[in-house]
Protein backbone atom coordinates (compact mmCIF):
# COMPACT_ATOMS: atom_id res chain seq x y z
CA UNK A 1 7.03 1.16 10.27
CA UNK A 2 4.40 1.64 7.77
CA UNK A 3 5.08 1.24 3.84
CA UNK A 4 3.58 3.20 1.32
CA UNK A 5 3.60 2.39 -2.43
CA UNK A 6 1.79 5.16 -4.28
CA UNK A 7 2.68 6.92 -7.54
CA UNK A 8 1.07 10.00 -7.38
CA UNK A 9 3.56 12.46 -5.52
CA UNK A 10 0.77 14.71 -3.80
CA UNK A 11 -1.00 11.77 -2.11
CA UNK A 12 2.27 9.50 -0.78
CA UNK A 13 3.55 13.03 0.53
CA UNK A 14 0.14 13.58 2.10
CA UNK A 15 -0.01 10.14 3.12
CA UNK A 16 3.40 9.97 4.66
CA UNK A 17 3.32 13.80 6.53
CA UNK A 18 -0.49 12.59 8.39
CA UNK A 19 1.48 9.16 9.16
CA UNK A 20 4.51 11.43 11.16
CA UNK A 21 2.63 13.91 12.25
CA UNK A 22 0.84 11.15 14.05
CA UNK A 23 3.89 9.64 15.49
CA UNK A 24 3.75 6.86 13.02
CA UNK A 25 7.28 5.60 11.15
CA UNK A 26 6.47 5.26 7.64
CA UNK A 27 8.15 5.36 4.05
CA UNK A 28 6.35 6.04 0.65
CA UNK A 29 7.92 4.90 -2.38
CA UNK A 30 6.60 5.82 -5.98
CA UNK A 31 7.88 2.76 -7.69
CA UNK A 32 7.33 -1.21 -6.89
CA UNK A 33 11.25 -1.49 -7.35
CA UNK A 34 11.95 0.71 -4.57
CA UNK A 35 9.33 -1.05 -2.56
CA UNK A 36 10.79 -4.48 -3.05
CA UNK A 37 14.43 -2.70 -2.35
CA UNK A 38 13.35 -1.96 0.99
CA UNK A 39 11.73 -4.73 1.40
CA UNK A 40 14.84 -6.62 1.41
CA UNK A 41 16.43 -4.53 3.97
CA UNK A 42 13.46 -3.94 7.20
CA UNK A 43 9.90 -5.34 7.11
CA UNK A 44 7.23 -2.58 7.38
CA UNK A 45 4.44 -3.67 10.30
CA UNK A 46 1.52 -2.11 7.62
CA UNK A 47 1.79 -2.10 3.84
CA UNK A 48 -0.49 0.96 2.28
CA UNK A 49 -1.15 -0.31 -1.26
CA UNK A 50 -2.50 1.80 -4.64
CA UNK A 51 -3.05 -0.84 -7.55
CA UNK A 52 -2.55 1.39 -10.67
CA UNK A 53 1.23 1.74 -10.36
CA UNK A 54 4.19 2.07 -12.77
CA UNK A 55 6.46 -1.09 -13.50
CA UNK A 56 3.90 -3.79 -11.28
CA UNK A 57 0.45 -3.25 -10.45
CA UNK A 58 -0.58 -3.24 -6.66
CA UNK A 59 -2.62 -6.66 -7.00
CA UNK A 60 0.53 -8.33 -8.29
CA UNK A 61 2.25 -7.10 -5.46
CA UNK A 62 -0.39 -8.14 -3.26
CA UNK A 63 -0.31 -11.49 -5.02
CA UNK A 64 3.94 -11.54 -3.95
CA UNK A 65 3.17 -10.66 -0.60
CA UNK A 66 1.22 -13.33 0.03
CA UNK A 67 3.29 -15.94 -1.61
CA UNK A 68 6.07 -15.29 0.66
CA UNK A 69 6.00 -16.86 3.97
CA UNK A 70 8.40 -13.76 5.61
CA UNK A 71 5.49 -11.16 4.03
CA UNK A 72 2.34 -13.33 4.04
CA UNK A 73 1.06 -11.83 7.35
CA UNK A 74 1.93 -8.30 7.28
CA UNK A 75 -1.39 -6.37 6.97
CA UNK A 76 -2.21 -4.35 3.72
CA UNK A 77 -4.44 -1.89 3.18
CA UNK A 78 -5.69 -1.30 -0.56
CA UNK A 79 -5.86 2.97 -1.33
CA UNK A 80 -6.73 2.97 -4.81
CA UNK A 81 -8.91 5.26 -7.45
CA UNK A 82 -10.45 1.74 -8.39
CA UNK A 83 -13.58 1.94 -6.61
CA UNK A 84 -16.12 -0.18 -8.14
CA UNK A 85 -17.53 -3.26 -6.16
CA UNK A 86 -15.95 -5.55 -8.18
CA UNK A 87 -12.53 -3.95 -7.54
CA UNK A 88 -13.18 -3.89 -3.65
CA UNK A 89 -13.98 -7.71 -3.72
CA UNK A 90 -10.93 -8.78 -6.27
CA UNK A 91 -8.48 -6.31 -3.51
CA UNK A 92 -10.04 -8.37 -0.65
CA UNK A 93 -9.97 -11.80 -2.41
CA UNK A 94 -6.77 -11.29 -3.58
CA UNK A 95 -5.57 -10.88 0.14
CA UNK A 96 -6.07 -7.50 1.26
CA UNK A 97 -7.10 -6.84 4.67
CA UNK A 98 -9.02 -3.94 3.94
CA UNK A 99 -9.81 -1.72 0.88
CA UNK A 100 -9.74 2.27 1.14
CA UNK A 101 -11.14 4.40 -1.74
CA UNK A 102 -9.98 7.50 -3.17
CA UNK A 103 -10.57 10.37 -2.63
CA UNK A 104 -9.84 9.79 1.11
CA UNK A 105 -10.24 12.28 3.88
CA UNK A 106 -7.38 12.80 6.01
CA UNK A 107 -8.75 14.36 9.33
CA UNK A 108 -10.65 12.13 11.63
């Protein structure tokens, strides 16, 4: 299962529809509440990230994920509008695994 937190509509629905039509389980959520909610119930195998998000930003929820020893290993993947060096190396320091700019192409 992959999780993604994203607040813009278009792109989690984009996101989510490549994921499935790849034969990929995943689950976009617009709000960090709703993340943690499921969360609780089944542990995703990737976490796809965006850091400008309502409620908690995406490094703080990085920072969480981390913290926890049931979360700490589960790979995330930064997808974020935030695409100066200095963001890429403060997603990767924080703990991401890797750190994917938008916009993003979907076909590969």
């Amino acid at each position: 299962m992959i999780y993604l937190l994203e607040d813009d509509d278009s792109i989690r629905k984009l996101v989510v529809y490549t994921l499935k039509s790849q034969q990929m389980e995943s689950e976009g959520f617009e709000k960090p509440s709703d993340f943690w909610k499921a969360m609780q119930v089944h542990l995703p195998e990737l976490i796809l990230l965006d850091i400008m998000l309502p409620e908690e930003d995406g490094l703080s929820v990085l920072k969480k994920l981390r913290s926890n020893p049931k979360t700490k290993g589960i790979p995330v993947v930064m997808l974020t509008a935030k695409a100066t060096e200095y963001d890429t190396v403060t997603g990767l320091d924080t703990g991401a695994d890797d750190y994917i700019t938008k916009p993003f192409g979907m076909m590969a």
